[in-house]
Structure formats: structure tokens, C-alpha cells
Protein backbone atom coordinates (compact mmCIF):
# COMPACT_ATOMS: atom_id res chain seq x y z
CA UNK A 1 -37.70 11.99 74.47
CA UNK A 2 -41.55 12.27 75.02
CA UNK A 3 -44.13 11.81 72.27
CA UNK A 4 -44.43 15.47 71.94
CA UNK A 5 -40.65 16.04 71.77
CA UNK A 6 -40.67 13.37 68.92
CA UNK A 7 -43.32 14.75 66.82
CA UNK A 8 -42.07 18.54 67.47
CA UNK A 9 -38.63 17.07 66.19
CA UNK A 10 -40.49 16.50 63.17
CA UNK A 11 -42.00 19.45 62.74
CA UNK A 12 -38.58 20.66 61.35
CA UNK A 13 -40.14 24.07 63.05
CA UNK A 14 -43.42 24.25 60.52
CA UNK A 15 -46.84 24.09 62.01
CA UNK A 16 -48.61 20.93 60.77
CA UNK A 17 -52.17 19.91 61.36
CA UNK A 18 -53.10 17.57 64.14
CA UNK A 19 -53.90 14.95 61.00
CA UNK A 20 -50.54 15.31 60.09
CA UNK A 21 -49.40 14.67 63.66
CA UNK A 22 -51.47 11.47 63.78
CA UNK A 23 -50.78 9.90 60.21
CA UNK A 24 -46.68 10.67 60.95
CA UNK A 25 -47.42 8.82 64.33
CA UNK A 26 -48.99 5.66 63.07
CA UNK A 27 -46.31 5.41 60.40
CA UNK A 28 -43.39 5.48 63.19
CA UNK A 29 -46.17 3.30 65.06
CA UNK A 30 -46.46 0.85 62.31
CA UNK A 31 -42.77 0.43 61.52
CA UNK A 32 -42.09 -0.75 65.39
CA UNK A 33 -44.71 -3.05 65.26
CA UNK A 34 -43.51 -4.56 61.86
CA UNK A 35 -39.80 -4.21 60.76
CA UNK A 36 -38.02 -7.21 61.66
CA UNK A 37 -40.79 -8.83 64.29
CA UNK A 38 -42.18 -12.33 63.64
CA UNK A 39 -44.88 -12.29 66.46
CA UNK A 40 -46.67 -10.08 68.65
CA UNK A 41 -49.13 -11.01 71.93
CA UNK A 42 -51.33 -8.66 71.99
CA UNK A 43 -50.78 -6.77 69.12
CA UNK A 44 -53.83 -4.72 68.96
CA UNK A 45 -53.79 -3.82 72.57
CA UNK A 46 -50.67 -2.89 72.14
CA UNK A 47 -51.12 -0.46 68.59
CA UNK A 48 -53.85 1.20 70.58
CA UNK A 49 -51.85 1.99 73.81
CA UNK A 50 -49.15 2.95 71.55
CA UNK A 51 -51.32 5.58 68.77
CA UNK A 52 -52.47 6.95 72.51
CA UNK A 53 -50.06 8.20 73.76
CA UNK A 54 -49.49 6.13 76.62
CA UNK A 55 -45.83 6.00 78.19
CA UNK A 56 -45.39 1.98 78.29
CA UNK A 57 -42.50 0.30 80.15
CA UNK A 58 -40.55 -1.37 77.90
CA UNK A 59 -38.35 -4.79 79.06
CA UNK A 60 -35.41 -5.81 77.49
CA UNK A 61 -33.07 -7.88 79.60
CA UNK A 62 -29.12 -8.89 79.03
CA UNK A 63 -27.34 -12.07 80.55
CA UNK A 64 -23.34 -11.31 80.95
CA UNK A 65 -22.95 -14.37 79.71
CA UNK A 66 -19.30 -13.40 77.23
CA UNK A 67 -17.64 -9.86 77.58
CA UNK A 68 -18.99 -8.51 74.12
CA UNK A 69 -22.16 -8.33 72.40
CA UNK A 70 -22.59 -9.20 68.43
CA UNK A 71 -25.22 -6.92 66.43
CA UNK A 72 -27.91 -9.78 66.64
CA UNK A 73 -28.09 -8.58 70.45
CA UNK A 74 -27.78 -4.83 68.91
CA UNK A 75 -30.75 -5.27 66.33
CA UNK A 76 -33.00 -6.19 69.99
CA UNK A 77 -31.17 -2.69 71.48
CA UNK A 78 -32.34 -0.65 67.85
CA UNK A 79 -36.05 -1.79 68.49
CA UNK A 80 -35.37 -0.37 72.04
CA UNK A 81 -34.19 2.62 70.48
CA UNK A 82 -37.41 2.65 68.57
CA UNK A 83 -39.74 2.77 71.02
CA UNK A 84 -37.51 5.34 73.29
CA UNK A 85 -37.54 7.87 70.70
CA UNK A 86 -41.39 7.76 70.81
CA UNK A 87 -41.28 8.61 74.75
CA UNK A 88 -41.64 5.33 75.93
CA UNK A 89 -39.62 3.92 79.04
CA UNK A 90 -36.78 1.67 78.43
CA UNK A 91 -35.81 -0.74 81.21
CA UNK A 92 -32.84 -2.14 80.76
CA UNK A 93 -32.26 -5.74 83.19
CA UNK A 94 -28.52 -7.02 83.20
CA UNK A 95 -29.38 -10.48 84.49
CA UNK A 96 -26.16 -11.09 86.94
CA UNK A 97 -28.63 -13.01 89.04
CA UNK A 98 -30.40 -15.21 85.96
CA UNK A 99 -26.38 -15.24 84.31
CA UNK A 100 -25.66 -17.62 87.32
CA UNK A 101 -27.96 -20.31 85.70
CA UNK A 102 -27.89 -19.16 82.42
CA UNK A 103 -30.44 -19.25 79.65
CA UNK A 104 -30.97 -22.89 78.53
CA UNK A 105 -33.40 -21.67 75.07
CA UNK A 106 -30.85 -21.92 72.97
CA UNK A 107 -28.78 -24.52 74.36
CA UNK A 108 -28.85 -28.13 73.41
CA UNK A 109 -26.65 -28.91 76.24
CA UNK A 110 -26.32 -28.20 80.09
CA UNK A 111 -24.30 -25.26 79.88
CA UNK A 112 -21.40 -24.71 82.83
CA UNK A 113 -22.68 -22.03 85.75
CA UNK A 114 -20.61 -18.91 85.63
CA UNK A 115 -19.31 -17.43 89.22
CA UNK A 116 -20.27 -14.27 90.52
CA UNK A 117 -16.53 -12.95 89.35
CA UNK A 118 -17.12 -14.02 85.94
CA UNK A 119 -20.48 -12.40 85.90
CA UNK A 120 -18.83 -8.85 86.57
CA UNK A 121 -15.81 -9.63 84.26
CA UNK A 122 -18.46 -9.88 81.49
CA UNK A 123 -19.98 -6.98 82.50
CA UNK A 124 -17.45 -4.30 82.79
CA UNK A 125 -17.72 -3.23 79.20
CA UNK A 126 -21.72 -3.95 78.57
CA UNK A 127 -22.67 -0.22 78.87
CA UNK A 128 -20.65 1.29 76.65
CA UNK A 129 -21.60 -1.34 74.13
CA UNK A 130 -24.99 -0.68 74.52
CA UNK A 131 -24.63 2.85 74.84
CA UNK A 132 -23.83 3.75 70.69
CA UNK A 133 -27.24 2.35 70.39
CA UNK A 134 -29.90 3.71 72.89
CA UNK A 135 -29.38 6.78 75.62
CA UNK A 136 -28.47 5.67 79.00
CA UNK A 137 -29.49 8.77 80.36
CA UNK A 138 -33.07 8.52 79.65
CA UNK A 139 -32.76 4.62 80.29
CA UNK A 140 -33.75 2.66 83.45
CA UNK A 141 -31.48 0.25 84.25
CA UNK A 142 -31.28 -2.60 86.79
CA UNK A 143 -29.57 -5.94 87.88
CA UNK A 144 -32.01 -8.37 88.66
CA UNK A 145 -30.03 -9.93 91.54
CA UNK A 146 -31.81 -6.86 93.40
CA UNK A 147 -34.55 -8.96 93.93
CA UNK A 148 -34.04 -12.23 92.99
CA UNK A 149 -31.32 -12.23 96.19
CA UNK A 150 -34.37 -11.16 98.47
CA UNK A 151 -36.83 -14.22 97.43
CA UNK A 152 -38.87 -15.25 100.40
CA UNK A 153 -38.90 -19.13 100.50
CA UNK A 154 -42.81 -18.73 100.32
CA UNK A 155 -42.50 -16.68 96.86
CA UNK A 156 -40.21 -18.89 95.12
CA UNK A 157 -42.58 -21.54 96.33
CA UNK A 158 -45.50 -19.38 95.25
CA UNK A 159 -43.23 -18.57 91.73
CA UNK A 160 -42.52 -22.99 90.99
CA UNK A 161 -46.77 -23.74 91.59
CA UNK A 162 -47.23 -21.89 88.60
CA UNK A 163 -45.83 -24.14 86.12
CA UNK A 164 -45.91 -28.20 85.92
CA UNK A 165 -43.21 -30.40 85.35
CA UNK A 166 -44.87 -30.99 82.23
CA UNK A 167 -44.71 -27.69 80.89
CA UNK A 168 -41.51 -27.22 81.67
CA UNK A 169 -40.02 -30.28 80.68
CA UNK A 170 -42.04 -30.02 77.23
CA UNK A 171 -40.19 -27.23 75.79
CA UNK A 172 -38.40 -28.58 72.55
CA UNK A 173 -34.53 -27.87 73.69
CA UNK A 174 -35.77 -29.84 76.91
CA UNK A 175 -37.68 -32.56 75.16
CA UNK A 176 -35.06 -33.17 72.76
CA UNK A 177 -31.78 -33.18 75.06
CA UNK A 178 -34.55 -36.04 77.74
CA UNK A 179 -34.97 -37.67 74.26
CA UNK A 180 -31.24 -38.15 73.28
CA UNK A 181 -30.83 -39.28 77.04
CA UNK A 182 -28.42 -35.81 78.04
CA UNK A 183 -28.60 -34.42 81.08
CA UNK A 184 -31.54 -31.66 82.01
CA UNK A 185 -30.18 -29.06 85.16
CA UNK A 186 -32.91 -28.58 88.12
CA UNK A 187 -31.21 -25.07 87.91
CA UNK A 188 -32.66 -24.54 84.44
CA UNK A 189 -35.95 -25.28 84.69
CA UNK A 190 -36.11 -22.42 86.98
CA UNK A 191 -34.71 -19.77 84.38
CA UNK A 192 -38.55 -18.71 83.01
CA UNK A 193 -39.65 -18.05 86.71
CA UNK A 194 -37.14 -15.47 87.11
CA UNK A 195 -37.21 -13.98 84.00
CA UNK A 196 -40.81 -13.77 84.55
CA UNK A 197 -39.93 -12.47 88.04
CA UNK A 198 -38.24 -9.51 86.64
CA UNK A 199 -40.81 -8.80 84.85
CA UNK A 200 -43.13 -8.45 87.95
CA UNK A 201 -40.79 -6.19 89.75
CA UNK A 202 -40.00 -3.53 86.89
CA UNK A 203 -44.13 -3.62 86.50
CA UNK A 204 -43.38 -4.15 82.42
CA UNK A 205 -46.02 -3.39 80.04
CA UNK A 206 -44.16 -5.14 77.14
CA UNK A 207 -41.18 -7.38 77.20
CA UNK A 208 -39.10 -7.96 73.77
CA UNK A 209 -36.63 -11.36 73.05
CA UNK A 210 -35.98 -13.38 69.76
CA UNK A 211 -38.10 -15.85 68.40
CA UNK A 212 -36.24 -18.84 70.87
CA UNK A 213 -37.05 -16.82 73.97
CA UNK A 214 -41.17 -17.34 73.53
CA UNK A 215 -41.32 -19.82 76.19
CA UNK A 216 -39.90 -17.34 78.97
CA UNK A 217 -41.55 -14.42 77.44
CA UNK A 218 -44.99 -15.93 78.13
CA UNK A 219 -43.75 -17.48 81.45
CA UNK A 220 -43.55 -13.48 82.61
CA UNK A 221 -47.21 -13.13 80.94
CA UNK A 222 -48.24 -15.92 83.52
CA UNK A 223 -46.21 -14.80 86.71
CA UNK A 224 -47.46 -11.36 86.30
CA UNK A 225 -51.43 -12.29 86.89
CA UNK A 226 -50.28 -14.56 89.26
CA UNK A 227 -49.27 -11.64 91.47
CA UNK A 228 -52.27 -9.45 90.33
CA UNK A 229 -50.39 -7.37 87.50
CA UNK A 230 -51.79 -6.83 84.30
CA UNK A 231 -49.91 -9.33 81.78
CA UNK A 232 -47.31 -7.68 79.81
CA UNK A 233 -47.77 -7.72 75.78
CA UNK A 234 -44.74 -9.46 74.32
CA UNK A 235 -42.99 -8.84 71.22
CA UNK A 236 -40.64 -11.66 69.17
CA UNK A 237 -37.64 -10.47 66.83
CA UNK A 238 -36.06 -12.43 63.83
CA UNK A 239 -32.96 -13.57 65.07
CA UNK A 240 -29.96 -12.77 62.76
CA UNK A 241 -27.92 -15.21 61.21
CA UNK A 242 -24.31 -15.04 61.63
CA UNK A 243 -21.73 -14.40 58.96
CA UNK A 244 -21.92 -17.64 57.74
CA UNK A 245 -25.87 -18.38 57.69
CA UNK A 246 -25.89 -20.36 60.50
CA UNK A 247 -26.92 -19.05 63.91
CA UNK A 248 -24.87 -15.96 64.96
CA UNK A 249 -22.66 -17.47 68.23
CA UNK A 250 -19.30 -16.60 69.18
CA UNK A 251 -18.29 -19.75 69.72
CA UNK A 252 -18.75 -20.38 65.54
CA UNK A 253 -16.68 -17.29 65.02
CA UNK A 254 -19.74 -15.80 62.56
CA UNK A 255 -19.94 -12.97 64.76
CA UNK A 256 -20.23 -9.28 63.93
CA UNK A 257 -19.54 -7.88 67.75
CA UNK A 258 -20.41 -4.34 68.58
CA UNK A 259 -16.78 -3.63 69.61
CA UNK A 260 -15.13 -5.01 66.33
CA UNK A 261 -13.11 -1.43 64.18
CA UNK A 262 -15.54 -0.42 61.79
CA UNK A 263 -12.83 -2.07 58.83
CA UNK A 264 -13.31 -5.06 60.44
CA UNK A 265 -17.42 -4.61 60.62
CA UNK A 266 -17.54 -3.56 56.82
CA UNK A 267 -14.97 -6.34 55.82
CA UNK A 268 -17.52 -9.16 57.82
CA UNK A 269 -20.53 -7.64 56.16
CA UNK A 270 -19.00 -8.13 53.11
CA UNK A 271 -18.16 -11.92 53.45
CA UNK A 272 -22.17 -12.48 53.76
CA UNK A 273 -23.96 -14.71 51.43
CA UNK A 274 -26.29 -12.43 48.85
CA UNK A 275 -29.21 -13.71 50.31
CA UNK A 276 -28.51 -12.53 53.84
CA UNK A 277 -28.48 -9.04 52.72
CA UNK A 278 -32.07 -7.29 52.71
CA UNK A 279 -32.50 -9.71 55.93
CA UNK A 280 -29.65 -7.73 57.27
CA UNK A 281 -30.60 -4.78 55.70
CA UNK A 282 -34.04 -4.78 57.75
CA UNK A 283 -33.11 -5.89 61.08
CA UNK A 284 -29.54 -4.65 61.50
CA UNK A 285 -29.74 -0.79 60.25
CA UNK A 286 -31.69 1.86 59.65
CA UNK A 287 -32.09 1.42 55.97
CA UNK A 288 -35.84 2.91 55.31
CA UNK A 289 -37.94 0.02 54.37
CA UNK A 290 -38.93 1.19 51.27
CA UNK A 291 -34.82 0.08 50.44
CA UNK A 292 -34.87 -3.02 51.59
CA UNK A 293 -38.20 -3.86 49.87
CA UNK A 294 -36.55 -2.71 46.52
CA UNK A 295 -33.04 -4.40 47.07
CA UNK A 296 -34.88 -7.83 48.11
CA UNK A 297 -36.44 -7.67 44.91
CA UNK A 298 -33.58 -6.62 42.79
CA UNK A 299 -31.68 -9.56 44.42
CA UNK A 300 -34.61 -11.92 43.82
CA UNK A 301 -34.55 -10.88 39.52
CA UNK A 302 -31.06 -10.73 39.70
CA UNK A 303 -30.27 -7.41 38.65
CA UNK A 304 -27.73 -4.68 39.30
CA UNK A 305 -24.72 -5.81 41.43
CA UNK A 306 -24.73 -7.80 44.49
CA UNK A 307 -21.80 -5.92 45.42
CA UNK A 308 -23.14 -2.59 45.60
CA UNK A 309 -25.98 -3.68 47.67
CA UNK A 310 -23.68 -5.12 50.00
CA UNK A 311 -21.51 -2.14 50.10
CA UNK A 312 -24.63 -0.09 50.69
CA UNK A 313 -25.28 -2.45 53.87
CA UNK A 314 -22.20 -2.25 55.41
CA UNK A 315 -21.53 1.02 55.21
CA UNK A 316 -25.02 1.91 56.82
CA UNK A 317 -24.32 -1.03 59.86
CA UNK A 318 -20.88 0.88 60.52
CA UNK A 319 -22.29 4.00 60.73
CA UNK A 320 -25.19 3.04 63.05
CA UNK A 321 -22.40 1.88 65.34
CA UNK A 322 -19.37 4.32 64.57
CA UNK A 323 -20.72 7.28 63.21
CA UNK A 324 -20.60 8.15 59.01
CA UNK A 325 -17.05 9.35 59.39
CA UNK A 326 -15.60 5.81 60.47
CA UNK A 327 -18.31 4.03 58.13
CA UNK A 328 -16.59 6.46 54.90
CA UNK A 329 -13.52 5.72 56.32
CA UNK A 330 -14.14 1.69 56.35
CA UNK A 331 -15.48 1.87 52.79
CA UNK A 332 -12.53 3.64 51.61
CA UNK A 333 -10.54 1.25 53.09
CA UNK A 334 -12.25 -1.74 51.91
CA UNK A 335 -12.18 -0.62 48.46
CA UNK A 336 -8.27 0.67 48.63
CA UNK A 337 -7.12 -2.97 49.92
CA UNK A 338 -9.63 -5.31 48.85
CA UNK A 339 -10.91 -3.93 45.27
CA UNK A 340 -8.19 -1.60 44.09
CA UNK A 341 -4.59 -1.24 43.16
CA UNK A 342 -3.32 -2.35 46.91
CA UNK A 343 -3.73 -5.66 45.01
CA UNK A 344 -1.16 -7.54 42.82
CA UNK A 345 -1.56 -7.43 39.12
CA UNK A 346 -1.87 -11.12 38.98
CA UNK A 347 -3.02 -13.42 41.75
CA UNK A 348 -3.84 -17.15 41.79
CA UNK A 349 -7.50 -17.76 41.75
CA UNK A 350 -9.04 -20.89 42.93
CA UNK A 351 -12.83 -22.26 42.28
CA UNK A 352 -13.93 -23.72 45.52
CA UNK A 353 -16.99 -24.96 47.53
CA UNK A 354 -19.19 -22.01 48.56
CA UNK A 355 -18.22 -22.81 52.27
CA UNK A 356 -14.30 -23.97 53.32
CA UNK A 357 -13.20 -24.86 56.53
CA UNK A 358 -9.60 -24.44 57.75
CA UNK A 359 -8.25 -27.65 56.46
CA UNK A 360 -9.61 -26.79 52.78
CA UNK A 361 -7.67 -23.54 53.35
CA UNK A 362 -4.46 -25.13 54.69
CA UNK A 363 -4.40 -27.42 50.88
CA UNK A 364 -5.67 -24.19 48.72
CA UNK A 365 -2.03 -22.46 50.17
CA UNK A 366 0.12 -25.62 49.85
CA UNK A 367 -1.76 -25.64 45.95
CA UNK A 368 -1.12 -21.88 45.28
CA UNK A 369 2.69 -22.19 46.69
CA UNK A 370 2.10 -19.91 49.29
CA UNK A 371 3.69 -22.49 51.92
CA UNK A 372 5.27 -25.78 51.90
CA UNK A 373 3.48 -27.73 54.15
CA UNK A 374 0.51 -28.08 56.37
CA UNK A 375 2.30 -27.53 59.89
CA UNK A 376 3.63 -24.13 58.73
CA UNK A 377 0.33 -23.49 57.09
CA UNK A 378 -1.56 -23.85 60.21
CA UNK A 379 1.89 -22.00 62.21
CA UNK A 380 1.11 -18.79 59.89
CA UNK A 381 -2.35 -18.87 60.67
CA UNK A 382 -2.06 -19.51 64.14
CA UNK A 383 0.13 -16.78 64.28
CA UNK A 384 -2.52 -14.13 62.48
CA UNK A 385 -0.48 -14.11 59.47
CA UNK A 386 -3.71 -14.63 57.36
CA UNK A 387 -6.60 -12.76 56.19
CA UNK A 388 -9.67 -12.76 54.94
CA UNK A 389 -10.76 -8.90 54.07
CA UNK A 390 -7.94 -7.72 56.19
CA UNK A 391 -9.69 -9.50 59.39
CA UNK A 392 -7.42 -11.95 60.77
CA UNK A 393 -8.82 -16.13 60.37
CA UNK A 394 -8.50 -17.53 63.70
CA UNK A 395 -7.55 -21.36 63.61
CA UNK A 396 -10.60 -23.38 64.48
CA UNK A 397 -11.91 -26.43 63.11
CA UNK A 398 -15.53 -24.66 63.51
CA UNK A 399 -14.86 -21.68 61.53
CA UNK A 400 -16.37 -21.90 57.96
CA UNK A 401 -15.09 -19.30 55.45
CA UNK A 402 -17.96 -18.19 52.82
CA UNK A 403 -16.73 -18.18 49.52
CA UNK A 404 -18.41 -15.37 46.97
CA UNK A 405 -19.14 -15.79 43.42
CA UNK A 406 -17.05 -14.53 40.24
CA UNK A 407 -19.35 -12.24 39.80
CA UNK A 408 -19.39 -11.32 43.04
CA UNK A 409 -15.82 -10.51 43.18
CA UNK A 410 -14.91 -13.94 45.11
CA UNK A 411 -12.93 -13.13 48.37
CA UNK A 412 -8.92 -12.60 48.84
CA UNK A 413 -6.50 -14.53 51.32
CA UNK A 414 -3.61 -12.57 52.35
CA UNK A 415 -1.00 -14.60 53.91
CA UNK A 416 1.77 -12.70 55.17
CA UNK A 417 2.52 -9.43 53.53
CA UNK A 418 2.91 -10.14 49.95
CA UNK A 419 1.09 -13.32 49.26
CA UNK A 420 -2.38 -13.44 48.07
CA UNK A 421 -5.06 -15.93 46.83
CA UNK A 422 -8.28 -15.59 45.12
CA UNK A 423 -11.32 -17.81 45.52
CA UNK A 424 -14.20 -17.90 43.91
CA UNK A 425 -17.41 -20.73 44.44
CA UNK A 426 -18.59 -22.58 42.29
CA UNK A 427 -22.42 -21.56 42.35
């Protein structure tokens, strides 16, 4: 879609003046450059190439590092959506030559190399995950082991002068792991160089990452001048939380992943702490702002219902991803098993922490009767006899179940068919 396709789409087939034209433009303009971003470089060479007209190339790139990818990843691929639906050029990187070494930004570890095979394992599903966000038809898309497999021996010499040790080695996940004495990977300190290496050979104008991808973000600022491109503008997104509050990561099981059945999207959403929800609200859906302004402060005098609000979230995340058939059909759902008459009359409620692990779990069933011991507590769960929200609790020592409020409703444990717990937090 071109600029003028986008504003004749909102013409809704009236004439409006050219003022009108330009005042809807800087509105969609100013939303981009606001909703959900923590940082822009430059930002007002960037506006102005934007309330142009210009056609920028915009850079997002994708490691297949896992075979899924949760809605933190998906709130990047909705900016992307933003800009394409202003006629801007989306290039899309899958980074099965940087996957080999894999992003260290994050990592407070050296993190095992993945095999070529693995690579393309991960990969087989990535476009059709990505696809229910932006259009793949009007999207460029490229695997940067195009050209990083055709470095010269003079350019990735030419590519390592740019940098020092020092500024390499400086980077807080580096400093900190030298610090503690762990190992740092040769192989990692060469990550920003080709990151920065795609950008020089897609020719980006702008390049977009979370807040912990900075470092390589203005690495590809850097590389680009190097070899006599203008330096790309670079754009930093709030990273979301996971289910929990803590750093979304599959690993933690506090993922929402793209693939997940809308049920099992609304039920997550609903497990969220109340002050996750206008940060969800913003960066996760499409929500007008306007909303989430007025929910954040609702939540912050503490009036209306919690509930509702969260309701209202999940119902709009399923439907970005599913369509507003499936997202009715979650809600329905939710409300049937979770809130309605699906329910026993009586069930035994339990006042917890507002955060349980599986081994506080495993002594609220033994408590409640529902089993005898802890081996066949942890057999029944093992097993995917037990619920939270009608999504199965997988038995990990990592996973850390958030426990509502009374007033929020608390959360329900099904165990088996016909047992059932309450819990409710003490906050």
C-alpha cells in the first residue's frame, strides 16, 4: 500500500481537503513514532522523511533461533505493519547466517551454536507466523547468509577495524559475564558486524529492535558510513514482559506464542498481573491510544473492574492474531468454563502468595484432597492432567503461576476432570 492508497482508504470515498490529508497523516505519523517506542536516532530526520512522503526501507530482522515466535516478537512485526500500511518498504532478514552464532544481547551466558539443520527446522513455520501480522506479498524478504557466505577475507577484515576490543568487550552482558569470570565466545563479538552488515546490503533507511538490541542497532549506523551509505535512523521498542512479569522467554514458560489456539491466548492474557495490562494494551494490539490512556488511569484510581479491562485486552490480542470470530469464540469460552456454571457449586479456595511455583502447587492439591501424595501429584501433572484456565501447566521447576486477587476473581486449577481448586493472593 502506497501513501496515496492509504490516505484514499481513508477517504471512505469523500473528497477531503489537502489539510485534511496532511493533519490525518501526521496523526498516523505521530502514532508510529510514539506508541510503544522508548528511543529514536534520528527522530526528526526521520518525522520529516516520513510527513514527505518518502518510501523508506524499513529493517526488521529474525534469528530462527526456536520454531515459534511469542507476541513480544509480534508487537516488533505490528510496528512493521505500521509503517507498511503508510507505503513504506518492509524488509524482512531471517538471520540463518547470524542464527549460527546467535545473538549474545540478551544472554548472560555463551549460548550453544545451532547447525545449519536446526536453523531450517526453526524456520519451516516462521512465515506463516509472521504472515497474520504484515503482507508477505508486498514484503521483501531475505536470508542474510546471501551475503554473509560471500565475505571477502579483506571485508570482514575491513568489517572487525571498525570496532575495538574495547567497545566490544564493554557492552554490559559482556562486561558482566568477564566480571563473574564466564566464558565470552570470539564468535559473539562478531554478531554486531553482521547485523550491521545486513544492514549495508538491504541499503536500510531505518532498522527497528527492542531496547537490548541498541548496541547492534548502532553498530549498523557505524558499518553503513564505513562503506559510504548514509547511516540508517534506528528505532527501540519496549520489550514485553512475559506472563509472569519477568522477561517474556520460552524457556520460563511466560510465553504468549503466535501459534498458541486463541482459548489458550485469551486464557494467558488473563493470568497477567493488573499492572501489565495498559502496557499490553499499547504494545501488543491495536487498542486506539486514547483506551489505553483511559484504562491506565482507571487502573491507577482503582476503579471499575480489573477484569473487564483484561477481558477487553484479550479479546482484542486474539483477534489481531485470529480474526474477531475466534477472539468471540475464546471469550465465550473463557467465560462458559472459567466464570460460569461449567464450574462446581462449591470449590475449595486457597489464599496464597501472588506467585507459586510447582512445588507450592503439588502441597495446595495434597491440602485440598485432590491427591494423596506428591509423586502422583507431580504424575498428574506430568501427564497434562492439570490446568490453569484450561491451558495445560507443564512440570518445571521454572514455571511460576500468577495468582489473582479476590476481587479479581483469583484463578482455578482443574486437575483431572472433576476436581477443582481456587486460589486467590493475598495482596
Amino acid at each position: 500500500m502506497t501513501v496515496e492508497r492509504f490516505m484514499k482508504k481513508k477517504q471512505n470515498s469523500k473528497e477531503i481537503s489537502l489539510t485534511n490529508q496532511n493533519e490525518i497523516l501526521q496523526a498516523k505519523v505521530d502514532e508510529i513514532l510514539n506508541r510503544g517506542v522508548v528511543d529514536i536516532i534520528d527522530k526528526e530526520n526521520l518525522q520529516r522523511r516520513m510527513q514527505s512522503g518518502e518510501k523508506l526501507r524499513i529493517k526488521l530482522g529474525i534469528d530462527p533461533t526456536g520454531p515459534n515466535i511469542h507476541i513480544g516478537r509480534g508487537s516488533t512485526l505490528k510496528k512493521l505493519r505500521e509503517f507498511q500500511e503508510l507505503g513504506h518498504q518492509i524488509i524482512l532478514i531471517i538471520g540463518d547466517g547470524t542464527a549460527v552464532i546467535g545473538d549474545a544481547s540478551d544472554k548472560v551466558s555463551l549460548r550453544p551454536m545451532l547447525t545449519p539443520q536446526q536453523i531450517a527446522e526453526n524456520e519451516r513455520n516462521y512465515l506463516e507466523q509472521i504472515g497474520r501480522i504484515i503482507d508477505l506479498d508486498e514484503t521483501e524478504i531475505h536470508h542474510n547468509s546471501e551475503w554473509i557466505g560471500r565475505l571477502t577475507p579483506s571485508e570482514w577484515i575491513k568489517l572487525a577495524s571498525i570496532f575495538t576490543v574495547q567497545q566490544i568487550i564493554e557492552r554490559e552482558n559482556f562486561a558482566e559475564r568477564i566480571k563473574r569470570g564466564d566464558p565470552v565466545g570470539l564468535h559473539e563479538t562478531l554478531y554486531p558486524l553482521l547485523q550491521g552488515w545486513d544492514s549495508v546490503n538491504i541499503s536500510a533507511d531505518l532498522e527497528i529492535g527492542g531496547t537490548d538490541q541498541l548496541f547492534n542497532l548502532l553498530a549498523g549506523r557505524k558499518i553503513q558510513e564505513q562503506f559510504g551509505q548514509k547511516p540508517q535512523d534506528i528505532m527501540t521498542l519496549q520489550l514485553l514482559a512475559g506472563t509472569d512479569g519477568r522477561k517474556m522467554s520460552t524457556s520460563w514458560g511466560n510465553v504468549i506464542l503466535i501459534i498458541d489456539s486463541p482459548e489458550e491466548k485469551y486464557g494467558k492474557i488473563m493470568r497477567i498481573s493488573d499492572q501489565l495490562i495498559p502496557v499490553y494494551m499499547e504494545i501488543a494490539t491495536d487498542i486506539p491510544m486514547e483506551r489505553v490512556k483511559e484504562v491506565r488511569v482507571l487502573l491507577e484510581e482503582d476503579k471499575g473492574n480489573p477484569m473487564d479491562y483484561k477481558k477487553e485486552l484479550a479479546f482484542n490480542l486474539v483477534k489481531l492474531y485470529d480474526g474477531r470470530k475466534a477472539a468471540i469464540a475464546a471469550q465465550d469460552h473463557f467465560e462458559k468454563i472459567v466464570q460460569e456454571k461449567e464450574l462446581p457449586e462449591i470449590i475449595p479456595t486457597f489464599t496464597t502468595e501472588s506467585k507459586i511455583g510447582i512445588d507450592d502447587l503439588v502441597t495446595l492439591m495434597i491440602r485440598s484432597n485432590i491427591v494423596k501424595s506428591k509423586s502422583e501429584a507431580r504424575r498428574l501433572i506430568k501427564q497434562g492432567g492439570v490446568k490453569l484456565q484450561d491451558e495445560k501447566i507443564e512440570l518445571s521447576e521454572k514455571i511460576a503461576i500468577v495468582v489473582p486477587s479476590e476481587k479479581e476473581g483469583g484463578v482455578i486449577i482443574r486437575a483431572g476432570k472433576r476436581q477443582f481448586l481456587r486460589l486467590i493472593s493475598k495482596k
